[in-house]
Protein backbone atom coordinates (compact mmCIF):
# COMPACT_ATOMS: atom_id res chain seq x y z
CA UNK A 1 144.20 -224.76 115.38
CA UNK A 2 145.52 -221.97 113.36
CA UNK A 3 143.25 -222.82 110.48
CA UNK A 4 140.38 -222.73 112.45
CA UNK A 5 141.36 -219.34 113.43
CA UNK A 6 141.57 -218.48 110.25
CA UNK A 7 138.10 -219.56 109.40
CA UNK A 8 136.55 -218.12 111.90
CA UNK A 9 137.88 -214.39 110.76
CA UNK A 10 136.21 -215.74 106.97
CA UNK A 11 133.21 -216.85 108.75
CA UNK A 12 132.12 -214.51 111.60
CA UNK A 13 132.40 -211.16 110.04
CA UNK A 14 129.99 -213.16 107.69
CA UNK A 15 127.57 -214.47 110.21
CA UNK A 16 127.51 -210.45 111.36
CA UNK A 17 126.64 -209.06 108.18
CA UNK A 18 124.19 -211.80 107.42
CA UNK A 19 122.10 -211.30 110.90
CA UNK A 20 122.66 -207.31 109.99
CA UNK A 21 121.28 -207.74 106.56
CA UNK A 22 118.42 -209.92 107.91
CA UNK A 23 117.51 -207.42 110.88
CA UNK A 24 117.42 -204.74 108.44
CA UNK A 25 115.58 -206.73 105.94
CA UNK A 26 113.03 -207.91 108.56
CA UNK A 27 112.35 -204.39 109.69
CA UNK A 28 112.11 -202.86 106.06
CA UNK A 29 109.16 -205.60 105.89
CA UNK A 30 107.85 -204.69 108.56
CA UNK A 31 107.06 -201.53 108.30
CA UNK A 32 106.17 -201.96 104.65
CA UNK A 33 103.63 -204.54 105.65
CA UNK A 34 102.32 -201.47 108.54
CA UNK A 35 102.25 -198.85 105.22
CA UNK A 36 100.03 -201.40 103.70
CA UNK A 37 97.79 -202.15 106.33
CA UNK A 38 97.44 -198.56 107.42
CA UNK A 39 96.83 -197.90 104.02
CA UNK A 40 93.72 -200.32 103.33
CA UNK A 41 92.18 -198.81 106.57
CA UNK A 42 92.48 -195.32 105.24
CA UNK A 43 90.46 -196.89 101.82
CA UNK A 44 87.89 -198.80 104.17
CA UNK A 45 87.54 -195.70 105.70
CA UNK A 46 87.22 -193.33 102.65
CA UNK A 47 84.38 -195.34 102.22
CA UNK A 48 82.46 -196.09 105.21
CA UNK A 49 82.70 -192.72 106.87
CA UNK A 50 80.08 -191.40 104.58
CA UNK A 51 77.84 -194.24 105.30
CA UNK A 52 78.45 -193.90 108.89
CA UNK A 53 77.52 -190.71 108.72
CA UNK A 54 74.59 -191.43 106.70
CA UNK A 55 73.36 -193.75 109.07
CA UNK A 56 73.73 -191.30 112.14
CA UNK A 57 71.54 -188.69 109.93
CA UNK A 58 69.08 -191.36 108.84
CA UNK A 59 68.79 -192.21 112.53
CA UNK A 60 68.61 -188.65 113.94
CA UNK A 61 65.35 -188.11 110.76
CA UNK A 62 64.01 -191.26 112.28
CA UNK A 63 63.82 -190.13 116.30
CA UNK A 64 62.23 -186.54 114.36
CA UNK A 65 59.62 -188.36 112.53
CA UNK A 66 58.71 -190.48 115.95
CA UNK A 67 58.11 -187.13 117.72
CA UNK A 68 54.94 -186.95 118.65
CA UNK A 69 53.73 -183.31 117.48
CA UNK A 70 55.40 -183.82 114.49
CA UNK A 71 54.10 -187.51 113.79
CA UNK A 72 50.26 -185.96 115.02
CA UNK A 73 50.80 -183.37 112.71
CA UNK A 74 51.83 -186.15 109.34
CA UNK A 75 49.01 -188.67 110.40
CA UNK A 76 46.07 -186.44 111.50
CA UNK A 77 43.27 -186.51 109.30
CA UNK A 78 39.81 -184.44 109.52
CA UNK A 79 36.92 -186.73 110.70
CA UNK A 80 39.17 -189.59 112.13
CA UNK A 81 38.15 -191.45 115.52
CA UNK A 82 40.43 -191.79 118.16
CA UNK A 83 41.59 -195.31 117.28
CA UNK A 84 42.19 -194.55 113.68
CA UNK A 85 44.41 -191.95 114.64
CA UNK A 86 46.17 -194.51 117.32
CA UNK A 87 46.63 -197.41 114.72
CA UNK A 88 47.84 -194.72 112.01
CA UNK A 89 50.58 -193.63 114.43
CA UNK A 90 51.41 -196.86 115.31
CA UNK A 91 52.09 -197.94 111.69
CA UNK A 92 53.81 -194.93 111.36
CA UNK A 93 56.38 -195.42 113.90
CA UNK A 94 56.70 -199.00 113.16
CA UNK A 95 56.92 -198.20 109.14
CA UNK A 96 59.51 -195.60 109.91
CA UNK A 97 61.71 -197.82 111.76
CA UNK A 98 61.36 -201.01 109.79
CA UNK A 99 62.71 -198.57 107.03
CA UNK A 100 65.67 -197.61 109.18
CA UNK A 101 66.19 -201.28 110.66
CA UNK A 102 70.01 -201.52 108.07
CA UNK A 103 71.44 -198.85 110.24
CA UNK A 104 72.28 -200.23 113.53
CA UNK A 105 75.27 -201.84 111.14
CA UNK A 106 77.05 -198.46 111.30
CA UNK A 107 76.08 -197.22 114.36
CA UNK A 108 77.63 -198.63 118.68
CA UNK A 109 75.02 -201.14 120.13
CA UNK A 110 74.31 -198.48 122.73
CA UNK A 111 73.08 -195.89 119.90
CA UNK A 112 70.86 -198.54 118.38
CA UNK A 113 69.23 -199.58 122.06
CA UNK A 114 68.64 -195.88 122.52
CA UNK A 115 66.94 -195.84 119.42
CA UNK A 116 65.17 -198.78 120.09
CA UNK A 117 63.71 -197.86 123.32
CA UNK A 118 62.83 -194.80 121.81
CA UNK A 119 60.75 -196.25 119.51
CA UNK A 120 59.20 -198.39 122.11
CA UNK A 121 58.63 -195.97 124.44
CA UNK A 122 56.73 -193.76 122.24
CA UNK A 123 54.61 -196.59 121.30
CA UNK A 124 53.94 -197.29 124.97
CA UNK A 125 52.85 -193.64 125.36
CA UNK A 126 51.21 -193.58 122.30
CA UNK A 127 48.76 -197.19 123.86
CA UNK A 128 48.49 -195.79 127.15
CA UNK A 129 46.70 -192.47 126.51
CA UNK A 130 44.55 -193.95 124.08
CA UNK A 131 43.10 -196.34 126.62
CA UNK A 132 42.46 -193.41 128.69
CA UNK A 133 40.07 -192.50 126.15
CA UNK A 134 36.55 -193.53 125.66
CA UNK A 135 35.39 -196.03 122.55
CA UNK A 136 33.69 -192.74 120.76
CA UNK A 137 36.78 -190.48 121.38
CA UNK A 138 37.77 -188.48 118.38
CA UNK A 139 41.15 -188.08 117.15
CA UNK A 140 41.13 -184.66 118.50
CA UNK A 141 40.74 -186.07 121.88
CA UNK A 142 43.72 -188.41 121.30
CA UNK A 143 45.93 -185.78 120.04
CA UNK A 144 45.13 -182.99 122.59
CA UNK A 145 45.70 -185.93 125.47
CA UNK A 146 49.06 -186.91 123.43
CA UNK A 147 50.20 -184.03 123.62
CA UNK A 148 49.19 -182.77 127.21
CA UNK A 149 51.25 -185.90 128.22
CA UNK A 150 54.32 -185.09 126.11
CA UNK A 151 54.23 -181.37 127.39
CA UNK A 152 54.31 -183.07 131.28
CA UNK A 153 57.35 -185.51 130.52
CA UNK A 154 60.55 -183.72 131.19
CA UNK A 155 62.56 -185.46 129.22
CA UNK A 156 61.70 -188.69 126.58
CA UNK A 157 63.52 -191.18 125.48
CA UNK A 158 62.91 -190.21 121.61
CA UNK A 159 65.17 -186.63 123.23
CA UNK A 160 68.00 -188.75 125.35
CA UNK A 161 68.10 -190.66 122.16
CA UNK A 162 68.51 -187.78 120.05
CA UNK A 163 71.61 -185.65 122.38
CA UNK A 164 73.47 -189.26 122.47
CA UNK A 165 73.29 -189.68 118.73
CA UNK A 166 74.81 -186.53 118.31
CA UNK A 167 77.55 -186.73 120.75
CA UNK A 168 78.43 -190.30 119.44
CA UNK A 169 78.47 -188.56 115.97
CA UNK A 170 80.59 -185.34 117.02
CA UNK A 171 83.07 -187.87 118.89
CA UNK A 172 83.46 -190.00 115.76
CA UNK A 173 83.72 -187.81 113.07
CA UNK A 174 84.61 -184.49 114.12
């Protein structure tokens, strides 16, 4: 019995500097394992933000160029008819975001539906007042009635789209 006494003074001081020494080990690891992780999101970020960013600009050039007096302005040509004009603003806004399809990878789903129905909605504006027109309209007509209509609407999706790009982008980067 005495013996085993004695072993046990050998053996749990042991025991308690071996679970101490593991503890301490296990926690050294683990934050070292938390540096390195932290530190590969700081390098994945070093990188991305500037795309991110990129891709908000890129996105906020895209809603601009879908404006309508602006787009009018890019695509109206001297002795065009009225459906000229409407199929050259219609490849416009479809060639401008085809170009700027890539981006919705950087940006929240919500930014990229905005965008979307942006897009779509100017379209839909963009078809409706040109049925309003007669076959022999010019593209005059169109863009006077284009932008009569976009003078009445209070607020446009291409604009709601805009201000929540710009919040998302201010919230996320600055």
């Amino acid at each position: 019995m005495l013996s085993l006494i004695e072993l046990f003074k050998y053996i749990l001081p042991s025991l308690v500097v071996l679970a101490t020494a593991y503890y301490l080990l296990k926690l050294f690891l683990d934050k070292e394992a938390e540096k390195t992780q932290f530190q590969k999101k700081l390098d994945v970020q070093k990188i991305t933000l500037p795309v991110r960013m990129q891709a908000y600009e890129r996105l906020v050039l895209l809603l601009e160029r879908i404006e309508p007096a602006g787009l009018l302005v890019r695509s109206n040509r001297a002795g065009m008819s009225a459906s000229e004009l409407h199929s050259e603003l219609i490849q416009s806004i479809r060639s401008e975001f085809d170009h700027n399809l890539s981006q919705q990878l950087y940006v929240s789903a919500k930014a990229w539906e905005m965008v979307r129905n942006a897009r779509e909605e100017t379209v839909k504006r963009f078809n409706t007042t040109a049925m309003q027109l007669p076959t022999d309209a010019s593209a005059a007509d169109l863009a006077s009635l284009i932008l009569i209509n976009d003078m009445d609407t209070e607020k446009s999706a291409v604009k709601d789209a805009l201000d929540f790009l710009k919040i998302e982008a201010r919230n996320n980067f600055f």
